[in-house]
N, C-alpha and C. Protein backbone atom coordinates (compact mmCIF):
# COMPACT_ATOMS: atom_id res chain seq x y z
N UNK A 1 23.79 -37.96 56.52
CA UNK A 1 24.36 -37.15 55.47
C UNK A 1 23.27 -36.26 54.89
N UNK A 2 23.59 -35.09 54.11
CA UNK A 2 23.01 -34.02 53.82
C UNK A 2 22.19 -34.43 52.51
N UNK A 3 21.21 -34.19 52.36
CA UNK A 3 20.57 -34.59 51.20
C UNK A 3 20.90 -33.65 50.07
N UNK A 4 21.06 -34.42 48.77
CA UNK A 4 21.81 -33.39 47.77
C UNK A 4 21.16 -33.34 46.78
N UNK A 5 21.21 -32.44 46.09
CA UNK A 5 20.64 -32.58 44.74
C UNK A 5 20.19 -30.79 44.88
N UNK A 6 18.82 -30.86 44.22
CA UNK A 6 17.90 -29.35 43.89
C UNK A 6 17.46 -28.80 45.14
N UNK A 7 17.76 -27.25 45.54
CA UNK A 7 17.59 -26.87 46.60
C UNK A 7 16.06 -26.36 46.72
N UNK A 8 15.54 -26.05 47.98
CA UNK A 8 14.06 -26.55 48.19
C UNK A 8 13.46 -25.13 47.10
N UNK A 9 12.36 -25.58 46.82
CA UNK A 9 11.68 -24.94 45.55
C UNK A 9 11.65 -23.03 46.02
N UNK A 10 11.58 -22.74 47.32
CA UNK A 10 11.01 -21.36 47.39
C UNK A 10 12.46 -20.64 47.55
N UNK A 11 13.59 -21.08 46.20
CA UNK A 11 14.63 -20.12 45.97
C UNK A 11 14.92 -19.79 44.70
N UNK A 12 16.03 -19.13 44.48
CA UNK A 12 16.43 -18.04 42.74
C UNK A 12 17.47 -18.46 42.79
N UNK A 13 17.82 -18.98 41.44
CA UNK A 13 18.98 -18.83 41.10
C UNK A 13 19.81 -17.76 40.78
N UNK A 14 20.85 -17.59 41.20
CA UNK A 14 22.10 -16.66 41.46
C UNK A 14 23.23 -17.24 40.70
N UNK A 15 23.83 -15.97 39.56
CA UNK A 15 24.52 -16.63 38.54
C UNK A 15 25.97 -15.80 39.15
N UNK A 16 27.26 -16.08 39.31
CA UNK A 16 28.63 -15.20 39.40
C UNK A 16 29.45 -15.92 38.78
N UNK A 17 30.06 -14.87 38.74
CA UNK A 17 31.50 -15.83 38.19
C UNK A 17 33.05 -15.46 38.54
N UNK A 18 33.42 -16.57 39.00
CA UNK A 18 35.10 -16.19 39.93
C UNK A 18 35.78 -17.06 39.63
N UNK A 19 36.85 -16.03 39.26
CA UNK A 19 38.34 -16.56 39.16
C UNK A 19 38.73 -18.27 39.06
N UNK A 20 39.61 -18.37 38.91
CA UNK A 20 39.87 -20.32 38.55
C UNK A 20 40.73 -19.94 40.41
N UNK A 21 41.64 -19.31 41.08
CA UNK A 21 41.91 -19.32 42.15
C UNK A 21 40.89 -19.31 43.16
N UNK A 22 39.63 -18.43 43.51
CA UNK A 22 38.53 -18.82 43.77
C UNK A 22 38.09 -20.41 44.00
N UNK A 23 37.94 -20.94 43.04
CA UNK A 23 37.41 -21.65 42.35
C UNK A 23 38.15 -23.03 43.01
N UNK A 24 39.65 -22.80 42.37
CA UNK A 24 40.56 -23.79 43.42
C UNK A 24 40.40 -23.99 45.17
N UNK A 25 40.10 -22.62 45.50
CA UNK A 25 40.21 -22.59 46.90
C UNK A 25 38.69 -23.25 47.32
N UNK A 26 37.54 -23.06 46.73
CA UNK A 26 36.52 -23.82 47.14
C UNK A 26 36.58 -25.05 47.28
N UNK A 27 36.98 -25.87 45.47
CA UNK A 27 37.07 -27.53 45.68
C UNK A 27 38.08 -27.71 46.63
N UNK A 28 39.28 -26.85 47.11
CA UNK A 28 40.07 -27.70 47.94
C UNK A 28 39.46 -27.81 49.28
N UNK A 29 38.13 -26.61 49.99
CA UNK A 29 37.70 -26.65 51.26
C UNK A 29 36.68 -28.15 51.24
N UNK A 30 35.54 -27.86 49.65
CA UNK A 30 35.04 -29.23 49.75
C UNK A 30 35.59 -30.54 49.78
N UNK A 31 36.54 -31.15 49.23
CA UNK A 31 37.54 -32.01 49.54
C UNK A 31 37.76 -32.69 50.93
N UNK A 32 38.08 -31.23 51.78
CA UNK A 32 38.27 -31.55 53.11
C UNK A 32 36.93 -31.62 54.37
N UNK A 33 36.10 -31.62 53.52
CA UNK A 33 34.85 -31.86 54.49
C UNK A 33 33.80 -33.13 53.91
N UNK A 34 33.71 -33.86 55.40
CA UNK A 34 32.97 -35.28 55.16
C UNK A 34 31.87 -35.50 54.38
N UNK A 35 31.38 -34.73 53.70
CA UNK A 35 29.93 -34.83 53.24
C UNK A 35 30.12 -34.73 51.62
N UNK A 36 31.77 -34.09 51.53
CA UNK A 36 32.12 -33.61 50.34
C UNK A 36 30.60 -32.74 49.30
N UNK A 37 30.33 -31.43 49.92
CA UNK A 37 29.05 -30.57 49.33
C UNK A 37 29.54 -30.26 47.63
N UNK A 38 28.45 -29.73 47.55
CA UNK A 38 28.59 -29.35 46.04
C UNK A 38 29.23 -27.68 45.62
N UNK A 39 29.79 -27.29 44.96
CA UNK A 39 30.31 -25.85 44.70
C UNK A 39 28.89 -24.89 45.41
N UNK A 40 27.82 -24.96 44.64
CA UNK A 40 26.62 -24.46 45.29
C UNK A 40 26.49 -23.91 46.79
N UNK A 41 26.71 -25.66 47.22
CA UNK A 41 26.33 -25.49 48.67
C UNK A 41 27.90 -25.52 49.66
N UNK A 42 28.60 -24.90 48.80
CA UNK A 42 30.19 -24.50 49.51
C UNK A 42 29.84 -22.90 49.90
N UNK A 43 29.32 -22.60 48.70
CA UNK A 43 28.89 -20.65 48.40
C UNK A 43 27.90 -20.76 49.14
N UNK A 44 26.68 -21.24 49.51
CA UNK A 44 25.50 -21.13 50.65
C UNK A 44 26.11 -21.02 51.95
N UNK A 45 26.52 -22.54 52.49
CA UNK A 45 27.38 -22.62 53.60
C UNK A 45 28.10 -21.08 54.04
N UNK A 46 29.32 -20.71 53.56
CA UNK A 46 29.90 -19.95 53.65
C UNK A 46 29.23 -18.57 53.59
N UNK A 47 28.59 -18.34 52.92
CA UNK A 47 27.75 -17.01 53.02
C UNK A 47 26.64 -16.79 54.26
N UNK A 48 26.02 -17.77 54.57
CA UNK A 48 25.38 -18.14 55.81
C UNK A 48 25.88 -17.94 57.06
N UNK A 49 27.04 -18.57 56.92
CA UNK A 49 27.98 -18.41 58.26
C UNK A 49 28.80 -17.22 58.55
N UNK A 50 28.75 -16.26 57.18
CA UNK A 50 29.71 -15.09 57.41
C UNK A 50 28.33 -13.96 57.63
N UNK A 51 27.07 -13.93 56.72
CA UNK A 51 26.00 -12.92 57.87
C UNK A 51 25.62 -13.20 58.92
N UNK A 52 25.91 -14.47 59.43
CA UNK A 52 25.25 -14.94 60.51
C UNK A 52 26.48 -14.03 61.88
N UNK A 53 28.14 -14.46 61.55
CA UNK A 53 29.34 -13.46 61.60
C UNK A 53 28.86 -11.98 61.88
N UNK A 54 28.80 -11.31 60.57
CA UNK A 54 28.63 -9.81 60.73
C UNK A 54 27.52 -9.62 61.08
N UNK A 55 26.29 -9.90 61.03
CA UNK A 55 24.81 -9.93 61.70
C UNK A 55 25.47 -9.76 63.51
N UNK A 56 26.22 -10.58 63.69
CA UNK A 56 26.21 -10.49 65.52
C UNK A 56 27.09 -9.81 66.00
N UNK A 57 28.02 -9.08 64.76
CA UNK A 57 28.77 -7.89 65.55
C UNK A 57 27.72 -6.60 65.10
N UNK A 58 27.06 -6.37 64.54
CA UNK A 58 26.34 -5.00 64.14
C UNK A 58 25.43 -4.89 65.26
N UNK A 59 25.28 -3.48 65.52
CA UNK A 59 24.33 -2.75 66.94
C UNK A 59 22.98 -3.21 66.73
N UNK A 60 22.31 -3.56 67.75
CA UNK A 60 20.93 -4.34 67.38
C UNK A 60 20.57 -3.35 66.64
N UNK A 61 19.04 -3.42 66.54
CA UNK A 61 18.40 -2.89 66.15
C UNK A 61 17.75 -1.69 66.50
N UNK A 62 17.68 -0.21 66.21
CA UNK A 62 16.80 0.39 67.14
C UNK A 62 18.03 1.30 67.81
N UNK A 63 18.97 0.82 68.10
CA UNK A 63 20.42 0.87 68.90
C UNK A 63 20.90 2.36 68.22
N UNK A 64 20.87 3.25 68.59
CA UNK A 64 21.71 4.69 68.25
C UNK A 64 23.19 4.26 67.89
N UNK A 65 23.74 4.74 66.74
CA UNK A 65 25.06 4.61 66.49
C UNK A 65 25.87 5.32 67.24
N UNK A 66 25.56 6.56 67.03
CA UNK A 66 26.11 7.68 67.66
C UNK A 66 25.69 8.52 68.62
N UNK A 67 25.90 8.22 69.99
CA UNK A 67 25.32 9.08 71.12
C UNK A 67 25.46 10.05 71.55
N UNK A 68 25.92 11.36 70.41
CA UNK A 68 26.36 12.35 71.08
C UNK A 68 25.24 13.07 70.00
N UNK A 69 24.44 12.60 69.18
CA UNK A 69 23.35 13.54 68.78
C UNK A 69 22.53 14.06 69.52
């Protein structure tokens, strides 16, 4: 199991604030996962996995967008 508590020292805290529907829809994903994470690390998780997402559809690097310049 995932070790919980304070995340490792070389990060910032990040303050938002969303909706009580938001909010519902998170505790109900943590709920359904074995480790049951913390709101925190529901918003890490998920943000991780969605640049990690759009990171591998975007043109490498270097990569011309448009080849008719």
């Amino acid at each position: 199991m995932a070790k919980m508590g304070r995340p490792p020292a070389d990060t910032e805290p990040v303050t938002i604030r969303m909706d009580r529907e938001l909010l519902k829809a998170i505790d109900e994903y943590r709920r359904n996962q074995e480790d049951l994470p913390s709101r925190p690390e529901v918003v890490r998780r998920v943000m991780t996995n969605w640049l990690k997402d759009i990171a591998a559809e975007m043109p490498e690097a270097g990569a011309s967008r448009d080849q008719d310049d």
